[in-house]
Protein backbone atom coordinates (compact mmCIF):
# COMPACT_ATOMS: atom_id res chain seq x y z
CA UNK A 1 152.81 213.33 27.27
CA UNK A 2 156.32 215.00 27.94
CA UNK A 3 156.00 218.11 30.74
CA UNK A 4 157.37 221.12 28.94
CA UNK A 5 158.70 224.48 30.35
CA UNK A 6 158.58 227.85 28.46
CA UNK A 7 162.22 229.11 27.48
CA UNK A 8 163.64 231.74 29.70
CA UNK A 9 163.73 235.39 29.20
CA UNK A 10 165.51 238.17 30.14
CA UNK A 11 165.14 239.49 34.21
CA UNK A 12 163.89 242.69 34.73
CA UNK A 13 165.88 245.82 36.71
CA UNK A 14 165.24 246.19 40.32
CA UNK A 15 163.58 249.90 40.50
CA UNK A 16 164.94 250.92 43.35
CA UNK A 17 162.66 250.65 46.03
CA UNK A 18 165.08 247.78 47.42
CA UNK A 19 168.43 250.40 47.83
CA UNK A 20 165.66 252.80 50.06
CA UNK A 21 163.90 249.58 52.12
CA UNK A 22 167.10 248.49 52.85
CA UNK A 23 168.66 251.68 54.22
CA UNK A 24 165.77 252.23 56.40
CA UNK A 25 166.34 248.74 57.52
CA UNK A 26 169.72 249.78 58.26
CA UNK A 27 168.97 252.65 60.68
CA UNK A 28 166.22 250.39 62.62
CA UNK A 29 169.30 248.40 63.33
CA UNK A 30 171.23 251.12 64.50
CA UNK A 31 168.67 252.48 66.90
CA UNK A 32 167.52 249.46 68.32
CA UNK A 33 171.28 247.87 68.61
CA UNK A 34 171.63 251.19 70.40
CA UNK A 35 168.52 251.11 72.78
CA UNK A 36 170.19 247.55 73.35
CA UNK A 37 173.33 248.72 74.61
CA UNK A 38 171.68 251.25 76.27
CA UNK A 39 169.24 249.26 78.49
CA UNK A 40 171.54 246.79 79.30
CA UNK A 41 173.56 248.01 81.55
CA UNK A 42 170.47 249.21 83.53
CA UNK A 43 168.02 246.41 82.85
CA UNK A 44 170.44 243.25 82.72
CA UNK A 45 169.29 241.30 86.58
CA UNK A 46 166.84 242.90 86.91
CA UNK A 47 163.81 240.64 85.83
CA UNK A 48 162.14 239.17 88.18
CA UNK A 49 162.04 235.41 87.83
CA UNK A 50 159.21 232.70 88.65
CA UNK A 51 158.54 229.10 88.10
CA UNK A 52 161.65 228.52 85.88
CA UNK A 53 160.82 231.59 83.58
CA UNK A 54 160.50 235.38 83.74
CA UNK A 55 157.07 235.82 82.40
CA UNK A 56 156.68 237.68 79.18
CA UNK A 57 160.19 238.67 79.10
CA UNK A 58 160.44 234.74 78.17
CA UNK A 59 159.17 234.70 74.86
CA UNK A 60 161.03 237.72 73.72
CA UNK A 61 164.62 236.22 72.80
CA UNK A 62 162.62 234.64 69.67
CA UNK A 63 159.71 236.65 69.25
CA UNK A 64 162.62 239.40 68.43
CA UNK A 65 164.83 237.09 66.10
CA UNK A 66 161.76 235.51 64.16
CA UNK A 67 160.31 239.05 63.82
CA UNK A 68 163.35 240.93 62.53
CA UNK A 69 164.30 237.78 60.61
CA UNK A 70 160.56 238.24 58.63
CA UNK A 71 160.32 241.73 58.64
CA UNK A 72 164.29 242.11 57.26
CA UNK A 73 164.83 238.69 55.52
CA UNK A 74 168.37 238.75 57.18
CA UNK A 75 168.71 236.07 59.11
CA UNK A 76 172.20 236.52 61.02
CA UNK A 77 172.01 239.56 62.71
CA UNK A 78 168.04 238.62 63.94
CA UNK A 79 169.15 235.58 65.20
CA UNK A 80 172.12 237.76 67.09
CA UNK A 81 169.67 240.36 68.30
CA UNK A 82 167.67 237.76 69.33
CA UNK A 83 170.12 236.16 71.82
CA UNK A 84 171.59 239.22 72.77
CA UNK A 85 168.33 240.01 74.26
CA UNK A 86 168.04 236.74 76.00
CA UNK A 87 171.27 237.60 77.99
CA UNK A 88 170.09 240.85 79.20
CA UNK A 89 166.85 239.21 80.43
CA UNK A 90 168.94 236.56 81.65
CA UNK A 91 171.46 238.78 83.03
CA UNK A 92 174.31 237.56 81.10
CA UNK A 93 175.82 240.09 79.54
CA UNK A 94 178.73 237.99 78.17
CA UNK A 95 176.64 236.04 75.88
CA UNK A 96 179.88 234.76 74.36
CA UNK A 97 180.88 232.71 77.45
CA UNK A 98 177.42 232.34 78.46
CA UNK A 99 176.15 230.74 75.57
CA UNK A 100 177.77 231.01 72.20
CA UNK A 101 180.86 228.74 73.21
CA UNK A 102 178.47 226.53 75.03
CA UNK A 103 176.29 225.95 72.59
CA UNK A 104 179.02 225.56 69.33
CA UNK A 105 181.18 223.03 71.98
CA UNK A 106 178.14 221.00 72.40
CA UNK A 107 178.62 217.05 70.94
CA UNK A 108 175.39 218.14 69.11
CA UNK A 109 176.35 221.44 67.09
CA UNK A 110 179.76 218.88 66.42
CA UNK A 111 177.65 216.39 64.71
CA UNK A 112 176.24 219.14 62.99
CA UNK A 113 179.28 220.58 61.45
CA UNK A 114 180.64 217.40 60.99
CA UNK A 115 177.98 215.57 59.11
CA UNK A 116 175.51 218.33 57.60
CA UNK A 117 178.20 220.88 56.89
CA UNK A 118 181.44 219.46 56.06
CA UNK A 119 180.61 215.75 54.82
CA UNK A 120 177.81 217.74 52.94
CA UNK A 121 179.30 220.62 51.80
CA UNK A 122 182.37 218.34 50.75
CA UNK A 123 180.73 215.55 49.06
CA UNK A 124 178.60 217.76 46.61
CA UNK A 125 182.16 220.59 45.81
CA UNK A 126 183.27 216.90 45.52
CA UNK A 127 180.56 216.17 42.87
CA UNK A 128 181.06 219.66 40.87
CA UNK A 129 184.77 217.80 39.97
CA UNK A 130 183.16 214.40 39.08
CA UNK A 131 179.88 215.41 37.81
CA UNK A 132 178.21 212.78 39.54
CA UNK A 133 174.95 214.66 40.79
CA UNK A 134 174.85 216.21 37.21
CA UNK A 135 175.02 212.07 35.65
CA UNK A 136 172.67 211.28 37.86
CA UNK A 137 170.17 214.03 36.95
CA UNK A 138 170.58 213.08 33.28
CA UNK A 139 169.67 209.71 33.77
CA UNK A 140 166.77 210.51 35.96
CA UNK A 141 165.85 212.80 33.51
CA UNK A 142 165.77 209.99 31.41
CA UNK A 143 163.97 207.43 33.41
CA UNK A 144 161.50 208.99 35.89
CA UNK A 145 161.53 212.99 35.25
CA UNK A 146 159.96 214.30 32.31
CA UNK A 147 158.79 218.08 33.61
CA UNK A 148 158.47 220.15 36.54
CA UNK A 149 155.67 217.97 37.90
CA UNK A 150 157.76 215.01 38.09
CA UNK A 151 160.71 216.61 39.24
CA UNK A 152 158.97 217.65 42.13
CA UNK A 153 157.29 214.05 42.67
CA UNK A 154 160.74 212.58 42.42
CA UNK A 155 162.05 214.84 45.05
CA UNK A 156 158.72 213.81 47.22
CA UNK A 157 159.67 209.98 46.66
CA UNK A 158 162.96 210.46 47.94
CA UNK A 159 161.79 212.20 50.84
CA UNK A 160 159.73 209.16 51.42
CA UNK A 161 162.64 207.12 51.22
CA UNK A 162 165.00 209.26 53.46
CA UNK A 163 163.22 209.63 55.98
CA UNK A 164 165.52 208.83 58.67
CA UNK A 165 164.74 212.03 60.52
CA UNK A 166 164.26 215.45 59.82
CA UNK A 167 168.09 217.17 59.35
CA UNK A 168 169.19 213.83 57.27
CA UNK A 169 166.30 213.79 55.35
CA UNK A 170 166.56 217.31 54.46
CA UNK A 171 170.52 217.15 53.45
CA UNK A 172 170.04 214.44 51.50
CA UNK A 173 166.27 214.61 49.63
CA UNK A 174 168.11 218.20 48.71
CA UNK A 175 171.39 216.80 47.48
CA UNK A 176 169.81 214.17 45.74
CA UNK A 177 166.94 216.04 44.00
CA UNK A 178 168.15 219.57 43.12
CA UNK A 179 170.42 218.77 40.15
CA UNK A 180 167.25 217.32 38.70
CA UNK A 181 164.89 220.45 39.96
CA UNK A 182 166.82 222.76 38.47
CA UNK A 183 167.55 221.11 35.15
CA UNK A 184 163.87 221.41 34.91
CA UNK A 185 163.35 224.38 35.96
CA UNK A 186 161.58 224.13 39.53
CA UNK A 187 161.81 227.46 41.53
CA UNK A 188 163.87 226.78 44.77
CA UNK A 189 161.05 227.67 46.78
CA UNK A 190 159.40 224.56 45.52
CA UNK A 191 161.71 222.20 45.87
CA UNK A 192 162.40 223.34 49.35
CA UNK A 193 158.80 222.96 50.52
CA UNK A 194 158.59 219.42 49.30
CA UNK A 195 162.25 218.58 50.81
CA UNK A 196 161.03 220.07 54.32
CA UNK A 197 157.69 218.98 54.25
CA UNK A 198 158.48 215.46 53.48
CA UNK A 199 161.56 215.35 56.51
CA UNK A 200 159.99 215.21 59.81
CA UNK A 201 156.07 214.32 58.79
CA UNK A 202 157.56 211.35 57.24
CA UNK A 203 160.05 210.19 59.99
CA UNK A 204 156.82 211.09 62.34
CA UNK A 205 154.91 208.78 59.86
CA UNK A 206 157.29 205.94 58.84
CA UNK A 207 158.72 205.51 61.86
CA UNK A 208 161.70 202.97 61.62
CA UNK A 209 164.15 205.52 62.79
CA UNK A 210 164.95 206.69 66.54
CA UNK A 211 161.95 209.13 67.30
CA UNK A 212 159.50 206.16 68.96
CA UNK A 213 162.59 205.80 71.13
CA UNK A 214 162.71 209.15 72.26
CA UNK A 215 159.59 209.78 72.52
CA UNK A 216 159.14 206.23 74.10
CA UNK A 217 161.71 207.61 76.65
CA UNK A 218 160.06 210.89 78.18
CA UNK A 219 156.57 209.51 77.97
CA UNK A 220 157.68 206.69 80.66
CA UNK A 221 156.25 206.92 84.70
CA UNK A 222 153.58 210.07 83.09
CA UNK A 223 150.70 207.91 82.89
CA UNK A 224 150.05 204.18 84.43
CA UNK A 225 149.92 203.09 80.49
CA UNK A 226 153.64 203.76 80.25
CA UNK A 227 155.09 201.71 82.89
CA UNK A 228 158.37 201.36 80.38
CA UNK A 229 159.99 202.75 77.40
CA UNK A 230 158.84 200.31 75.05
CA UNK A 231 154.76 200.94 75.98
CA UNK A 232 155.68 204.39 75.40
CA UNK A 233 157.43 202.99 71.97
CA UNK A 234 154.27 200.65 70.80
CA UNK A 235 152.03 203.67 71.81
CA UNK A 236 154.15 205.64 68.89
CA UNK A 237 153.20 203.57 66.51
CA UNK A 238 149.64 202.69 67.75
CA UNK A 239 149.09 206.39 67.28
CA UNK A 240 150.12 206.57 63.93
CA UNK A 241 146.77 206.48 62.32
CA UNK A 242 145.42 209.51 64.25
CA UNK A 243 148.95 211.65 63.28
CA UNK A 244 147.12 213.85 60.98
CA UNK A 245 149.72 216.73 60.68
CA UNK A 246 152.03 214.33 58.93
CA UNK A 247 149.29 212.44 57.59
CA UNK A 248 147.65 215.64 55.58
CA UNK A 249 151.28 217.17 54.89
CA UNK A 250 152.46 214.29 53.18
CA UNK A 251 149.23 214.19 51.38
CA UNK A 252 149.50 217.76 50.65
CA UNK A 253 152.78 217.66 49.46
CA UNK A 254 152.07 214.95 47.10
CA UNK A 255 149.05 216.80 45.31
CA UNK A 256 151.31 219.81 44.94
CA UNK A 257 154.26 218.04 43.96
CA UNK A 258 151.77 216.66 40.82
CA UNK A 259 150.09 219.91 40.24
CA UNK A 260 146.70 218.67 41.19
CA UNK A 261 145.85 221.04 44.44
CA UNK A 262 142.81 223.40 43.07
CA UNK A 263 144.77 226.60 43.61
CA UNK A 264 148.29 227.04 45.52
CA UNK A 265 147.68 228.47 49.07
CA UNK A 266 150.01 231.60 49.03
CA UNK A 267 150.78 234.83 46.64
CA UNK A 268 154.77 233.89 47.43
CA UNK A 269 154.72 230.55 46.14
CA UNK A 270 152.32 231.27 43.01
CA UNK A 271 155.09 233.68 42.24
CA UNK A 272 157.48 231.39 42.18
CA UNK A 273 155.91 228.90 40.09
CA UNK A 274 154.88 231.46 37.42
CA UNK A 275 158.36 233.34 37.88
CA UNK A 276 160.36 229.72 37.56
CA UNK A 277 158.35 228.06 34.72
CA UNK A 278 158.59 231.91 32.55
CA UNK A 279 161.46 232.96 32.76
CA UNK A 280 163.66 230.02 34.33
CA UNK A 281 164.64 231.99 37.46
CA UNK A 282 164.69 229.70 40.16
CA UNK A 283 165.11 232.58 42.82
CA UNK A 284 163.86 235.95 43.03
CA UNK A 285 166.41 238.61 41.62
CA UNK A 286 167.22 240.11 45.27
CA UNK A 287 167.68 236.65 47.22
CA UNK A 288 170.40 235.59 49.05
CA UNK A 289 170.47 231.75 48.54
CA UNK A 290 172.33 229.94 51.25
CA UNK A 291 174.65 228.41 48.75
CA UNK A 292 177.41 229.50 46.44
CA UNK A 293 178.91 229.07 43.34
CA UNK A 294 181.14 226.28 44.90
CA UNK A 295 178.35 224.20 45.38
CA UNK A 296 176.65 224.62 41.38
CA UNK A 297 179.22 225.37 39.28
CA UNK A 298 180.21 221.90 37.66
CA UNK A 299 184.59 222.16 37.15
CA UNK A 300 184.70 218.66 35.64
CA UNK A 301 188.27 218.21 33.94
CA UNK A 302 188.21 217.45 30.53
CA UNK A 303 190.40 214.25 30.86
CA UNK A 304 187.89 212.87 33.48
CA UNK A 305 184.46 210.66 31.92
CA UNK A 306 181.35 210.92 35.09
CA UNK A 307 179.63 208.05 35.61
CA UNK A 308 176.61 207.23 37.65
CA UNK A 309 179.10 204.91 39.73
CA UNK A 310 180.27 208.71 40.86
CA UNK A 311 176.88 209.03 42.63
CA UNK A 312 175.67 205.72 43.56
CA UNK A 313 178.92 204.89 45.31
CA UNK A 314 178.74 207.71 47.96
CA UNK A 315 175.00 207.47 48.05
CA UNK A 316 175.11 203.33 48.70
CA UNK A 317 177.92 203.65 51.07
CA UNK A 318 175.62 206.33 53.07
CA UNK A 319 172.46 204.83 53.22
CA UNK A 320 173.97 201.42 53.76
CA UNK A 321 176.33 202.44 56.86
CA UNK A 322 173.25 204.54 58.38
CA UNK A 323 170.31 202.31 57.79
CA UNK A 324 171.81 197.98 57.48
CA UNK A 325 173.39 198.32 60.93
CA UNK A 326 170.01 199.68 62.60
CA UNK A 327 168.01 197.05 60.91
CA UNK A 328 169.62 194.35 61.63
CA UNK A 329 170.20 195.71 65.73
CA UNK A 330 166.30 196.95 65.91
CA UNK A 331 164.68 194.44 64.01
CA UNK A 332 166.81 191.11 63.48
CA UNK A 333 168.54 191.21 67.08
CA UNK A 334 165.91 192.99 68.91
CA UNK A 335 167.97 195.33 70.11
CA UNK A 336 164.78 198.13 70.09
CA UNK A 337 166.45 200.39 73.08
CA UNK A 338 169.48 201.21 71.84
CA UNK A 339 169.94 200.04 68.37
CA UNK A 340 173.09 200.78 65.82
CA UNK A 341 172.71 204.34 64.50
CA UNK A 342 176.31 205.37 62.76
CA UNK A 343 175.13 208.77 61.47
CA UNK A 344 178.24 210.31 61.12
CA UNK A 345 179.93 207.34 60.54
CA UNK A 346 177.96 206.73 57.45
CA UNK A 347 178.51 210.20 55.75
CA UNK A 348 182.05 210.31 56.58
CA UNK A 349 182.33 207.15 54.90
CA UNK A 350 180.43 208.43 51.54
CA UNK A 351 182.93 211.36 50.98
CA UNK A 352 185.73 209.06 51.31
CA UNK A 353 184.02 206.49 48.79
CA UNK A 354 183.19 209.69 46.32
CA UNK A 355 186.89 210.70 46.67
CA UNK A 356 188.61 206.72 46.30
CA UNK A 357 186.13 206.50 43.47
CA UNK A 358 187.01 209.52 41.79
CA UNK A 359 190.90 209.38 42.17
CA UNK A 360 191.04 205.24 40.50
CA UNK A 361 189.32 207.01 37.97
CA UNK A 362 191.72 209.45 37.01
CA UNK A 363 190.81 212.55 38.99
CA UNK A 364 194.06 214.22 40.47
CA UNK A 365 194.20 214.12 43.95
CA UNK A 366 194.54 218.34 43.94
CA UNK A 367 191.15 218.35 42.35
CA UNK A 368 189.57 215.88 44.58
CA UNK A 369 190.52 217.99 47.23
CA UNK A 370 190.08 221.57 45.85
CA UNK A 371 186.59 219.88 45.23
CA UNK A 372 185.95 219.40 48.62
CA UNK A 373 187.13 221.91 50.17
CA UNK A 374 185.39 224.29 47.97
CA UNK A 375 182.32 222.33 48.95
CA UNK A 376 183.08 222.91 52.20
CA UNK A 377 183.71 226.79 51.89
CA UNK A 378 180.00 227.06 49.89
CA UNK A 379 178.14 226.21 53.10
CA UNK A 380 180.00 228.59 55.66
CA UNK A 381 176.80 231.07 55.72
CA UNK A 382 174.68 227.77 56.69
CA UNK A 383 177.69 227.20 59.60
CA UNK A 384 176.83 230.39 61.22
CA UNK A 385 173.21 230.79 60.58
CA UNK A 386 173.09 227.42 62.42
CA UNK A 387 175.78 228.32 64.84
CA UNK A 388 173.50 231.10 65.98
CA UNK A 389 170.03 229.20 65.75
CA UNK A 390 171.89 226.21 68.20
CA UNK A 391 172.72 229.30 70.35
CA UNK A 392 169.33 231.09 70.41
CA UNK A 393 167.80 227.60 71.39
CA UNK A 394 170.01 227.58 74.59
CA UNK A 395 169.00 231.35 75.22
CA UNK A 396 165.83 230.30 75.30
CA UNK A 397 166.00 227.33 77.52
CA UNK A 398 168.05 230.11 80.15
CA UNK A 399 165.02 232.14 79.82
CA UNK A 400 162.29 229.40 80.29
CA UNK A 401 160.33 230.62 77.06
CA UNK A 402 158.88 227.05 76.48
CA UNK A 403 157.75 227.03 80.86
CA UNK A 404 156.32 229.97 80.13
CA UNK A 405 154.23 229.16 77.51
CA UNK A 406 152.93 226.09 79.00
CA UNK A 407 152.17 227.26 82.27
CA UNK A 408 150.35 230.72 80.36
CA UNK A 409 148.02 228.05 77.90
CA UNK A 410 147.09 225.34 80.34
CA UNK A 411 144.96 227.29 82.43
CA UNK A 412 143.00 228.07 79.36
CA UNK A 413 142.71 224.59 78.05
CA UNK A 414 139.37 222.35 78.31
CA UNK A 415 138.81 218.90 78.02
CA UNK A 416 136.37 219.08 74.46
CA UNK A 417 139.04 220.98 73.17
CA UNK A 418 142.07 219.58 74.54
CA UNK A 419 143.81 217.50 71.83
CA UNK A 420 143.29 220.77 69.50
CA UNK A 421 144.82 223.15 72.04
CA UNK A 422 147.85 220.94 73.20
CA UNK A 423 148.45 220.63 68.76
CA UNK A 424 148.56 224.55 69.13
CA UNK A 425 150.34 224.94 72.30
CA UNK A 426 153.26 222.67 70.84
CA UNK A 427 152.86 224.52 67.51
CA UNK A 428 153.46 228.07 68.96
CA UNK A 429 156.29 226.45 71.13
CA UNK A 430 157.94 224.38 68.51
CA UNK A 431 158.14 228.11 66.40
CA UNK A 432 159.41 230.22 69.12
CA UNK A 433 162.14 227.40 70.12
CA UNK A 434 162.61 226.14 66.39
CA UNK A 435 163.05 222.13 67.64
CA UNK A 436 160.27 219.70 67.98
CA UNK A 437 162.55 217.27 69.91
CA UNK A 438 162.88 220.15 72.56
CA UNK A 439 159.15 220.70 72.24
CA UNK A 440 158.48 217.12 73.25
CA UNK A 441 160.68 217.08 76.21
CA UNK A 442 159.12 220.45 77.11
CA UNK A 443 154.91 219.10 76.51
CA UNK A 444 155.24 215.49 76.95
CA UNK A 445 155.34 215.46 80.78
CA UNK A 446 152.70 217.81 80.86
CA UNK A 447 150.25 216.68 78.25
CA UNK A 448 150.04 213.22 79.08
CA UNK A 449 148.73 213.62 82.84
CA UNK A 450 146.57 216.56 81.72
CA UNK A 451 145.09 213.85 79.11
CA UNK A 452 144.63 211.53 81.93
CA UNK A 453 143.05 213.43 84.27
CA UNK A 454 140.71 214.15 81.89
CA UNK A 455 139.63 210.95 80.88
CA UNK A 456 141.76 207.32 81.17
CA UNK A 457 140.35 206.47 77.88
CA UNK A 458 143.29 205.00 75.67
CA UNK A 459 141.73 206.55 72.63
CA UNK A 460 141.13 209.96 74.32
CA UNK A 461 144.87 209.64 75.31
CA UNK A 462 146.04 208.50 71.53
CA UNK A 463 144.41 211.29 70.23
CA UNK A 464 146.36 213.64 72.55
CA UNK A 465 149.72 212.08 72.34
CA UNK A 466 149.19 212.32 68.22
CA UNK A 467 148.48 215.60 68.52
CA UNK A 468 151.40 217.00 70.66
CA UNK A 469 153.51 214.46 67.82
CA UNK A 470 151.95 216.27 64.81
CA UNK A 471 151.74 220.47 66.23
CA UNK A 472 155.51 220.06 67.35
CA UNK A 473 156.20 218.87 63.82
CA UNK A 474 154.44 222.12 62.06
CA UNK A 475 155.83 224.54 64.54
CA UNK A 476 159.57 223.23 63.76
CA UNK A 477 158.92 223.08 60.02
CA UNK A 478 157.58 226.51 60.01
CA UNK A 479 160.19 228.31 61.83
CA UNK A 480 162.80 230.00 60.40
CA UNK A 481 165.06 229.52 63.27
CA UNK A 482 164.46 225.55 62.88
CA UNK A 483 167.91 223.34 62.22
CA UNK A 484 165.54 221.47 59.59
CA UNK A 485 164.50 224.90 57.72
CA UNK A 486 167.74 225.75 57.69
CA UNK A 487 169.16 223.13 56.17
CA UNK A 488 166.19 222.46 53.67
CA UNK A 489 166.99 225.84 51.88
CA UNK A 490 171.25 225.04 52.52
CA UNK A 491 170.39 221.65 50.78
CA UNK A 492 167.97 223.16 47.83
CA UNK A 493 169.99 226.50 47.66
CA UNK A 494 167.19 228.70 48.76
CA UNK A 495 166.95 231.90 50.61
CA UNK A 496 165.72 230.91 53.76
CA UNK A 497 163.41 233.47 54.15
CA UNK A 498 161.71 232.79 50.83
CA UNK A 499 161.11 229.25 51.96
CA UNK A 500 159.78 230.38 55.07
CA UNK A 501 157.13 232.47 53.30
CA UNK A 502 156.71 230.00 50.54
CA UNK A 503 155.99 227.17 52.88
CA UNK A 504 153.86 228.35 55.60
CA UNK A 505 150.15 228.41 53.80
CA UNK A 506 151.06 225.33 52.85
CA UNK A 507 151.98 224.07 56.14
CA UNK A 508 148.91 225.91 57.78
CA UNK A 509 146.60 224.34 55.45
CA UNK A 510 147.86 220.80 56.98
CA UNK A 511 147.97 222.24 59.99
CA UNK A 512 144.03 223.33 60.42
CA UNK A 513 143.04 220.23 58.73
CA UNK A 514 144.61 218.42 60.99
CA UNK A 515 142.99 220.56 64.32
CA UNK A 516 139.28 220.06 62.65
CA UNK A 517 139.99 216.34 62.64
CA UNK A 518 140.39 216.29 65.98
CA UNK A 519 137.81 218.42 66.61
CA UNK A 520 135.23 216.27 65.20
CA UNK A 521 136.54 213.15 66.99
CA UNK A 522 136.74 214.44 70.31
CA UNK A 523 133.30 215.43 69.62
CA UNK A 524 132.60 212.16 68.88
CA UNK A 525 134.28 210.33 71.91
CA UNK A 526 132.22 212.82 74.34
């Protein structure tokens, strides 16, 4: 039976209560960018420092930005308050030379603009001249998509299927699956849970990718069972089964991508659904997607016929330069330390197929250009939020937030409890910082001898290791100063805070399930 969606109607006024909240906002900002200024000069030196981090002053270069980013929705300046604060506990006034060059000139925040920004940004402006994404919605439509519900289970599939890591997955589940989303009238906040929640848990899960070789990497010398890289590697996967963040939000995902969860955990995303399949708003009348009209509004000359050929041929040439070269180096040649991994070079490659393919068609080369550069200029807002996220990550690695927070939680932790605790001591870390990789480097050498002093039981330890996997996972997914949020509402064209809201009951729900599953096995094992 064909899914169905009630035709739109007409948006209601705003009443006004948004015009006072958000000049009350305003003068919060003023006062406390003035107490800021103001204790400074005084303050800035002057905290005393211990053990790599300055005790409670640590934690409050994020606790700040993920606060005023909740409690505002405005991302940019929360993420700026947030580091400014970090350099007066740090000292560093000049947070500019200090870390905002440091952390933009980084080979990192490069890949990012080159690959997730640019090659992304340019690729779909790219596709609003060809109307490839727009063909290949159509024929989905056609094929697999029939509704909402299957919209939503396509976009879960192709999560599934990119799940290289958690920032490609994210760019390109999004890419792929919006046109199709919001043909069918799936409320950004949807299709941004399922692109998010289906990034990381499944490169955590399906892991033919490069995370069991970083992992692999700063588990070696902790524990007598990882002599070498590749027993902390076959450990990865042996631990797979007992994963049961990504296990239960892949699961989760999947039952709310069909419909079939007995009620949707969170008022937010309830909205959304009702709002979306009503009235055919797929945001909220006062969001602030973090896309543009560059990115959505199709400019498809009339002389020029779209083709799926428009789509496929950037798409192959992506996933063929990322993923044939690491095959064949990890699993032909056996090259599993350092296999083939051309990121960059593979979405590079994919705008310059979608522009040769579009210009022996007949495109001009002004409007293959214009296209891209106007795909380009529709992600600049994603350029800075991540800019500044990148930047508040080195703030807090100045201020030893994530030291602190281990050395404050292991005195409390037991051994019953101690796979549960270490999920929610990476959780609360992986929030505050916003990176799980960073989490890992941060837990992993601490974790694994605390598991082994407990007991030298490889199960006891495979329980632990999943769990520090699984709670850094959640912590990134869930923070709204996370590269892979980010981009999951840049890719989707969501406001980022909405997604935030929208996702976290969700996530928790995985989350707990997960922490009572180890509960009962550790029980078990004692």
């Amino acid at each position: 039976m064909e899914e169905t969606a009630p035709p739109p109607t007409q948006p209601t006024a705003d009443d006004g209560d948004g015009a006072s909240r958000h000049t009350s906002l305003r003068w919060w900002f003023i006062g406390l960018a003035v107490l800021l200024i103001g204790g400074a000069v005084g303050a800035s030196g002057h905290f005393p420092e211990q053990d790599g981090h300055y005790g409670f002053w640590s934690v409050l270069p994020p606790l700040v930005a993920i606060v005023l980013a909740f409690w505002t929705r405005e991302v940019i300046s929360a993420l700026f308050l947030g580091v400014a604060v970090g350099g007066v506990i740090a000292g560093e006034l000049n947070i500019v030379q200090e870390f905002l060059i440091p952390a933009i000139g980084t080979e990192d925040f490069a890949l990012i603009l080159l690959v997730y920004l640019w090659a992304l940004g340019g690729l779909i402006g790219l596709w609003t001249r060809t109307g490839g994404a727009l063909k290949f919605a159509n024929w989905a439509s056609g094929k697999i998509v029939r509704g909402p519900r299957t919209a939503k289970f396509f976009a879960w599939m192709m999560g599934l299927v990119f799940h290289q890591g958690g920032t490609i997955s994210t760019v390109l589940t999004g890419a792929t699956v919006r046109p199709i989303s919001d043909r069918h009238d799936v409320s950004h906040e949807e299709i941004s849970y399922v692109v998010d929640s289906t990034a990381s848990p499944a490169a955590t899960l399906i892991p033919f990718n490069v995370w069991p070789i970083y992992v692999g990497g700063l588990v070696v010398g902790t524990i007598p069972l990882f002599e070498t890289a590749q027993d902390g590697i076959a450990f990865f996967f042996s631990s797979l089964p007992f994963n049961f963040y990504a296990i239960f939000a892949i699961i989760l995902t999947l039952l709310f991508s069909w419909e079939k969860l007995p009620f949707v955990p969170g008022k937010k995303m309830r909205a959304a659904i009702d709002r979306a399949r009503t009235t055919g708003k797929l945001d909220r009348d006062d969001a602030n997607p973090l896309t543009s009209d560059e990115l959505t509004k199709q400019q498809v000359p009339d002389d020029y016929a779209p083709g799926l050929v428009d789509f496929f041929g950037p798409i192959g040439a992506l996933l063929g330069v990322a993923i044939i070269p690491y095959v064949v180096t990890y699993f032909i040649m056996g090259n599993t330390e350092d296999p083939t991994l051309l990121i960059a070079e593979a979405f590079v490659l994919a705008v310059l197929m979608g522009m040769g393919i579009a210009l022996a068609k007949g495109l001009s080369l002004q409007e293959t250009i214009d296209g891209f550069v106007d795909g380009c200029r529709g992600v600049t807002i994603g350029a800075i939020i991540l800019a500044l996220a990148v930047t508040l990550k080195e703030v807090a690695d100045a201020v030893g937030t994530a030291n602190y927070v281990v050395a404050t939680l292991g005195d409390v932790i037991t051994p019953v409890v101690l796979p549960g605790l270490l999920m929610v001591l990476c959780m609360l870390i992986a929030f505050s910082t916003g990176t799980s990789w960073g989490t890992y480097a941060v837990v992993f050498p601490v974790a694994m001898p605390l598991a082994w002093a407990v007991s030298q039981d490889p199960f006891f330890i495979t329980l632990c290791f999943a769990s520090v996997v699984g709670g850094s996972v959640f912590g990134d997914q869930c923070s709204p100063i996370s590269d892979t949020t980010i981009l999951s509402s840049l890719a989707t064209g969501t406001d980022l805070m909405d997604h935030v809201y929208t996702q976290f009951p969700l996530a928790l729900a995985a989350g707990l399930m997960a922490m009572v599953m180890y509960a009962l096995l550790v029980i078990g094992f004692v």
